[in-house]
N, C-alpha and C. Protein backbone atom coordinates (compact mmCIF):
# COMPACT_ATOMS: atom_id res chain seq x y z
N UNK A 1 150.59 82.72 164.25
CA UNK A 1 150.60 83.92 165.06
C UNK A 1 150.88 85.15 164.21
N UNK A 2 151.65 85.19 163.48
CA UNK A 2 152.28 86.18 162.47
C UNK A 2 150.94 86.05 161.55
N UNK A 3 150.09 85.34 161.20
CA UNK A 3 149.02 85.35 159.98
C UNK A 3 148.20 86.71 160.97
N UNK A 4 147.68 86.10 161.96
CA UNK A 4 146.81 86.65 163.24
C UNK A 4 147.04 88.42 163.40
N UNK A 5 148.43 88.42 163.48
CA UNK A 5 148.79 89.74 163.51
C UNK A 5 148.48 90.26 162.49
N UNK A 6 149.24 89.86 161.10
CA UNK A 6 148.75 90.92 159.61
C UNK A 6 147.53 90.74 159.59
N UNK A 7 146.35 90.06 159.96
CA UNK A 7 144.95 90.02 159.64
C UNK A 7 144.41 91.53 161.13
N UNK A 8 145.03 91.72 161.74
CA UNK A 8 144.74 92.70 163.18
C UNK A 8 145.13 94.18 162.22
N UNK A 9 146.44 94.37 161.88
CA UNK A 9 146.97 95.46 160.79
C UNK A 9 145.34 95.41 159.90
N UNK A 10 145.45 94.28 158.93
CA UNK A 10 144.59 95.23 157.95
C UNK A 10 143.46 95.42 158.48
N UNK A 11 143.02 94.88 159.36
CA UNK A 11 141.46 95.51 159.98
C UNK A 11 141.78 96.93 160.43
N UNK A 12 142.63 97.10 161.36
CA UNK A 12 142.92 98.20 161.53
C UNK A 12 143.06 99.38 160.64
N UNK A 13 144.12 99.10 159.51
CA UNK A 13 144.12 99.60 158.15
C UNK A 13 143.02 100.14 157.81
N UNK A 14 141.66 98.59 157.49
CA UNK A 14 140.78 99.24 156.84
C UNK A 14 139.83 100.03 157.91
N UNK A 15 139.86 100.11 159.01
CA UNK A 15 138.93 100.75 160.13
C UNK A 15 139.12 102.35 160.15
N UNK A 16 140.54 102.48 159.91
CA UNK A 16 140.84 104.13 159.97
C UNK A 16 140.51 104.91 158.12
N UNK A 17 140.70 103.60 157.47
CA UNK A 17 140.59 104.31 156.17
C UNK A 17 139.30 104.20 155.66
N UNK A 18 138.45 103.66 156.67
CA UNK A 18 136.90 103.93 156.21
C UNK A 18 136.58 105.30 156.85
N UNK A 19 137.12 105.67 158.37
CA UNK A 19 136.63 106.78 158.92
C UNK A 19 137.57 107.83 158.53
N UNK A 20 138.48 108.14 157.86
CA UNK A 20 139.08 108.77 156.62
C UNK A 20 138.17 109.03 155.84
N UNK A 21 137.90 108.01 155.22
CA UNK A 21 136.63 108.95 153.84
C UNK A 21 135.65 109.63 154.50
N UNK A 22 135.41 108.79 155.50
CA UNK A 22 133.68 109.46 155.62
C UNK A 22 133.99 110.97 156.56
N UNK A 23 134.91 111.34 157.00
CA UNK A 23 135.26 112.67 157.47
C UNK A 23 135.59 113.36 156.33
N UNK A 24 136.19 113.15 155.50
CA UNK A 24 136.43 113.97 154.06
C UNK A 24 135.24 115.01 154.00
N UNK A 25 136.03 116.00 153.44
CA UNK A 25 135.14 117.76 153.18
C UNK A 25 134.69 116.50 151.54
N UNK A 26 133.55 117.02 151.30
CA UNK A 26 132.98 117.35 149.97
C UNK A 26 133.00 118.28 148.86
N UNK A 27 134.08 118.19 147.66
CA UNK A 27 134.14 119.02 146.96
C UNK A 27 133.53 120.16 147.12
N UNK A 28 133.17 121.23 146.44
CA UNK A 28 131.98 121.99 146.55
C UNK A 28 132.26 121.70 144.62
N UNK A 29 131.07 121.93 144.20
CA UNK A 29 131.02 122.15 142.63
C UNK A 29 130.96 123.29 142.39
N UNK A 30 131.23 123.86 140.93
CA UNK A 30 131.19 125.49 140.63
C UNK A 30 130.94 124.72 138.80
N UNK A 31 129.47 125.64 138.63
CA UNK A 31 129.32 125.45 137.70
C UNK A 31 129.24 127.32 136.64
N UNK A 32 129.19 127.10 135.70
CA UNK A 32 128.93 128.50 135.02
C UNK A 32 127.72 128.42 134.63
N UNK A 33 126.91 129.67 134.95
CA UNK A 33 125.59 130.27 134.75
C UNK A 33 125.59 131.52 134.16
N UNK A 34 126.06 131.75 132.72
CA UNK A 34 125.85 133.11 131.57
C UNK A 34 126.88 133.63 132.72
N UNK A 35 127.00 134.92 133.11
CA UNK A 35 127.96 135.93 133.48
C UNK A 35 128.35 135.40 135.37
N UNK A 36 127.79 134.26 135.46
CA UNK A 36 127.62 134.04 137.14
C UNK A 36 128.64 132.46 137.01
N UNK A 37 128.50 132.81 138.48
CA UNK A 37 129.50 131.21 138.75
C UNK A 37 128.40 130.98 139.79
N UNK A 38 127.69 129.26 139.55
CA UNK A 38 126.95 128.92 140.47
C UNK A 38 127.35 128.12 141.82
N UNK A 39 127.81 128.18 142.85
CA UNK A 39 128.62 127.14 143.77
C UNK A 39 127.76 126.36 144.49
N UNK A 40 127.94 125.03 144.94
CA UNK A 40 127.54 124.31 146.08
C UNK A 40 128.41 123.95 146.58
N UNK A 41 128.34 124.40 148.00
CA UNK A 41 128.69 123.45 149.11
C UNK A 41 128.12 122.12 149.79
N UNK A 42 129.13 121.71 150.26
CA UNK A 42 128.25 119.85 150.90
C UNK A 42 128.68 119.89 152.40
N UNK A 43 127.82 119.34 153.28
CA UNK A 43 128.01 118.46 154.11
C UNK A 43 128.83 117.39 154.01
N UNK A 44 129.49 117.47 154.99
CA UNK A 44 130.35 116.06 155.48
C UNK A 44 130.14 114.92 154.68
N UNK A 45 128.46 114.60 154.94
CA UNK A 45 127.56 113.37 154.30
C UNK A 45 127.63 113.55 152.83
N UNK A 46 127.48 114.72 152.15
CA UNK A 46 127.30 114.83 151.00
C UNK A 46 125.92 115.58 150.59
N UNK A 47 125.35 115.66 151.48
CA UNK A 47 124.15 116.70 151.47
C UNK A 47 124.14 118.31 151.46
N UNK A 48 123.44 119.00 150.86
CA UNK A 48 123.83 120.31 150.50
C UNK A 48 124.41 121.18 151.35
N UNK A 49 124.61 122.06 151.51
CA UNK A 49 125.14 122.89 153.13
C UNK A 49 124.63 124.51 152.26
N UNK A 50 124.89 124.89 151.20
CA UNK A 50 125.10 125.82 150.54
C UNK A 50 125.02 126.46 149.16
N UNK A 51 124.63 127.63 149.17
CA UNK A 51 124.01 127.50 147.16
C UNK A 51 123.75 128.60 146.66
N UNK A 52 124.67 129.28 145.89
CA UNK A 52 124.69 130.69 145.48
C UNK A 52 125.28 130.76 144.24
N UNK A 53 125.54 131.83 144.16
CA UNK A 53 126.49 132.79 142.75
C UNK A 53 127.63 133.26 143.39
N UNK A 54 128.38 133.77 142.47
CA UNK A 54 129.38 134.44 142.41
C UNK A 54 129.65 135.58 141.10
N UNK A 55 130.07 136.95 140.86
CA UNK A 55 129.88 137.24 139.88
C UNK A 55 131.53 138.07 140.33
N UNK A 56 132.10 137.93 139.53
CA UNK A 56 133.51 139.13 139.72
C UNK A 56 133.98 138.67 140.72
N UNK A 57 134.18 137.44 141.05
CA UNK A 57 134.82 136.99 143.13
C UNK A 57 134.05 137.47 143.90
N UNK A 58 132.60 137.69 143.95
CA UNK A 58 131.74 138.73 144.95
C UNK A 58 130.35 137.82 145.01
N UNK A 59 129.54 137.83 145.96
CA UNK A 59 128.66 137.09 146.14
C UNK A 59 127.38 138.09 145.75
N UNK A 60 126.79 136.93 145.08
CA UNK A 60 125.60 138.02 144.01
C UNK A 60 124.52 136.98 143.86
N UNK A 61 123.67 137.85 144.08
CA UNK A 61 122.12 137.04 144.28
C UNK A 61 121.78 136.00 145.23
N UNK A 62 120.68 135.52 145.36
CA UNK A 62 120.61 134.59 145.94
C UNK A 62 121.28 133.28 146.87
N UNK A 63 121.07 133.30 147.98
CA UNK A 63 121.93 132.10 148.38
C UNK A 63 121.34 132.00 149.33
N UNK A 64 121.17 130.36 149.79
CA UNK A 64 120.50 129.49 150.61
C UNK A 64 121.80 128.61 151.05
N UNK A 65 121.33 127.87 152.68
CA UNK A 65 122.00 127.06 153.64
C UNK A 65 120.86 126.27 154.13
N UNK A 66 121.24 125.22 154.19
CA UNK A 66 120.49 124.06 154.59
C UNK A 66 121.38 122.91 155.46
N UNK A 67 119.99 122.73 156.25
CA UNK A 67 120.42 121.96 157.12
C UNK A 67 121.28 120.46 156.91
N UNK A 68 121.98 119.44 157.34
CA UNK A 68 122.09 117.96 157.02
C UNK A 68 120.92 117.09 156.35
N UNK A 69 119.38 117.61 156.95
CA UNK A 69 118.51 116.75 156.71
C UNK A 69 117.60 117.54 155.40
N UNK A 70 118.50 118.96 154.97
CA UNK A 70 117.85 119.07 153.90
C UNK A 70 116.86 120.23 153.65
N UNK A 71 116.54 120.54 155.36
CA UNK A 71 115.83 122.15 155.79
C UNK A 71 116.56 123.09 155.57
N UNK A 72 115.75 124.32 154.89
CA UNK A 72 116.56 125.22 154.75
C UNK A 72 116.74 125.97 155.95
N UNK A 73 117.98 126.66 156.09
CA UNK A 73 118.04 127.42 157.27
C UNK A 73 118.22 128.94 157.20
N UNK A 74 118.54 129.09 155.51
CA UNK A 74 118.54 130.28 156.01
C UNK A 74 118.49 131.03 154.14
N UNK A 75 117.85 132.03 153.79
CA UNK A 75 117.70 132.30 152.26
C UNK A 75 118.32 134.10 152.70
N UNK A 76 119.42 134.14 151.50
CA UNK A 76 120.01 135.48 151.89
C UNK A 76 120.34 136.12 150.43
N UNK A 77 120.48 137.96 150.37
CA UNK A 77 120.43 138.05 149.21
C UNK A 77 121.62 139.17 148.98
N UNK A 78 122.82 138.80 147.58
CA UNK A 78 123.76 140.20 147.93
C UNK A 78 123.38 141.07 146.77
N UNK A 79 124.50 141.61 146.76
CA UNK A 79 124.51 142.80 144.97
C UNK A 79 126.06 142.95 145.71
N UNK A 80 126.73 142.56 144.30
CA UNK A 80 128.19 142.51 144.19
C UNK A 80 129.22 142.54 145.92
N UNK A 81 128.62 141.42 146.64
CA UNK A 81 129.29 141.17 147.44
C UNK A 81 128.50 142.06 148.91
N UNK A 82 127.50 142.73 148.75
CA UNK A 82 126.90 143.06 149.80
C UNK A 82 126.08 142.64 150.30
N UNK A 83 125.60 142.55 151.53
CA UNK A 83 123.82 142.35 151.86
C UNK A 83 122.85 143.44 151.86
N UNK A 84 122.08 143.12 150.76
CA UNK A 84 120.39 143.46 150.58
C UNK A 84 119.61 142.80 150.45
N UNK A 85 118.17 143.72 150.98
CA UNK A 85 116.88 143.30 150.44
C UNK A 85 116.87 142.28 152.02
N UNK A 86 115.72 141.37 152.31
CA UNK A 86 115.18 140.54 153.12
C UNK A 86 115.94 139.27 153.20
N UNK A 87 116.86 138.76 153.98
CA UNK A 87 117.20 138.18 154.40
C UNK A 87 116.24 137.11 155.33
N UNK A 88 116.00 135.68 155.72
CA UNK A 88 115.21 134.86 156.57
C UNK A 88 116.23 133.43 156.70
N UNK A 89 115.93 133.88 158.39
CA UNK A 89 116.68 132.69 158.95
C UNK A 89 116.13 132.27 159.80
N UNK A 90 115.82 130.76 159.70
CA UNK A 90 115.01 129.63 160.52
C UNK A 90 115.97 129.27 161.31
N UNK A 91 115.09 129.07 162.85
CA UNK A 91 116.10 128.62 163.79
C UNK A 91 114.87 127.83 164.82
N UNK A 92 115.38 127.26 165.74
CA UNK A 92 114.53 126.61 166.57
C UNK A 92 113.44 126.63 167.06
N UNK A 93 113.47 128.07 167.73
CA UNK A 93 112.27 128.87 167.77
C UNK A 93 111.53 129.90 167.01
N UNK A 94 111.55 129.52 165.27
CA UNK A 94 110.62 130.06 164.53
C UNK A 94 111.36 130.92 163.28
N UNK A 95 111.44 132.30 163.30
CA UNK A 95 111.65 132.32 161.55
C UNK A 95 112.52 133.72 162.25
N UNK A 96 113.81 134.35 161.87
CA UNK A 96 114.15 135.60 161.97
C UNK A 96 114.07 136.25 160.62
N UNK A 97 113.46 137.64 160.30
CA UNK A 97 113.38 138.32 159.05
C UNK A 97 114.32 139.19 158.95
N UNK A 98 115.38 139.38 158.29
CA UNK A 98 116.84 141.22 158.43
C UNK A 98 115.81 141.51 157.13
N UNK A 99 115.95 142.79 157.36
CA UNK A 99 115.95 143.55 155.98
C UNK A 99 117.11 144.48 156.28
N UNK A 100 117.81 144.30 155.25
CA UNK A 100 118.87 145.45 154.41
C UNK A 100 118.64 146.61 153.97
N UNK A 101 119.18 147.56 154.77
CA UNK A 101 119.25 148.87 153.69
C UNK A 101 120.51 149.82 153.08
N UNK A 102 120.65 149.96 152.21
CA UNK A 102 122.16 150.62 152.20
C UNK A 102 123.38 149.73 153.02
N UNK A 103 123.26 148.33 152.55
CA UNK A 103 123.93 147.30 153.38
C UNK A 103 123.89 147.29 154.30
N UNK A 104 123.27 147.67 155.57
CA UNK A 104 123.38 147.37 156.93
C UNK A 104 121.93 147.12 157.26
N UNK A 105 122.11 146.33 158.49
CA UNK A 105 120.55 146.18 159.24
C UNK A 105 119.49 147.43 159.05
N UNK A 106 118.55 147.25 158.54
CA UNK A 106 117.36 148.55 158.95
C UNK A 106 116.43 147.81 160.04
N UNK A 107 116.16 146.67 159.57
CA UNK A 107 114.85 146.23 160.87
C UNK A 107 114.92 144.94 161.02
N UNK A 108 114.71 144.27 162.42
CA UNK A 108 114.76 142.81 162.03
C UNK A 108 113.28 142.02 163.27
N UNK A 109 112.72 141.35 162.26
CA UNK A 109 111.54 140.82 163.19
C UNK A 109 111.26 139.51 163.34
N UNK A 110 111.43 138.86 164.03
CA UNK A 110 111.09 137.39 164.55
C UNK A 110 109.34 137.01 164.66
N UNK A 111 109.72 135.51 164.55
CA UNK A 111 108.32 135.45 164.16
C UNK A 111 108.38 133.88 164.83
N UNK A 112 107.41 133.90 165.55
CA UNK A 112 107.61 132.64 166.56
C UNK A 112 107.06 131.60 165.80
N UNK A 113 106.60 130.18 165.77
CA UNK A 113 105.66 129.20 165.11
C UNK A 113 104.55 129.68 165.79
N UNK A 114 104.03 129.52 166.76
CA UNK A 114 102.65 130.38 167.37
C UNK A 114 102.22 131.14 166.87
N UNK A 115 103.05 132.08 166.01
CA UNK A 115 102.57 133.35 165.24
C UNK A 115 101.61 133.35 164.59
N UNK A 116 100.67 134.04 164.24
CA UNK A 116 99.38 133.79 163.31
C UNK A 116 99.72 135.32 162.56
N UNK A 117 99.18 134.78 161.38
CA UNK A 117 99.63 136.38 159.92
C UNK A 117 98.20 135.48 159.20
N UNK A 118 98.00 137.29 159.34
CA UNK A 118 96.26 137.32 158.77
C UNK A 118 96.89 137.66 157.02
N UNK A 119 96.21 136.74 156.10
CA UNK A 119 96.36 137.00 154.89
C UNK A 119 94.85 137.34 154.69
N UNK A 120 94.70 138.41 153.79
CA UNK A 120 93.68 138.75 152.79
C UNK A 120 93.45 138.03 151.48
């Protein structure tokens, strides 16, 4: 009876300390890129979440978010910690475009999947 019981403990044991790891945050890495610090963030799973620079503690250039399965969701752009330039964020129903001016919103246009864009 006493074997029965410690064999109930370590299942138990090991049942919470498997769903322990797998809730665990994922490091993020920070690598150096010449005058930039490059960061990723992870998903839960271990899949990307996040992916930029850093220059002076300030978010600089480029940076993308992606979904669990790996879609991007969203490509954004700073200068020493601000937002500029064209911003695009995918969402359920199709594509949102910001453009930046003097750091704040100037225009923002959605764009459905239905959408048709005449290229030359």
């Amino acid at each position: 009876m006493i074997k029965m019981l410690d064999m109930k403990k370590l299942v138990v044991a090991a049942c919470f300390l498997a769903v322990t790891a797998m809730s665990a945050q994922v490091a993020p890495k920070y690598e150096k890129a010449g005058d930039l610090v490059k960061v990723t963030y992870y998903h839960k799973d271990g899949s990307v979440k996040e992916q930029g620079y850093f220059k002076n503690k300030k978010l600089e250039g480029t940076w993308m978010t992606f979904d669990q399965e790996g879609n991007k969701t969203a490509i954004a752009h700073y200068e020493a910690g601000k937002k500029v330039g064209k911003w695009f964020l995918w969402h359920k129903d199709g594509l949102r475009e910001v453009d930046f001016k003097n750091h704040t919103v100037a225009s923002v246009q959605n764009w459905k999947e239905e959408t048709k864009i005449a290229v030359k």
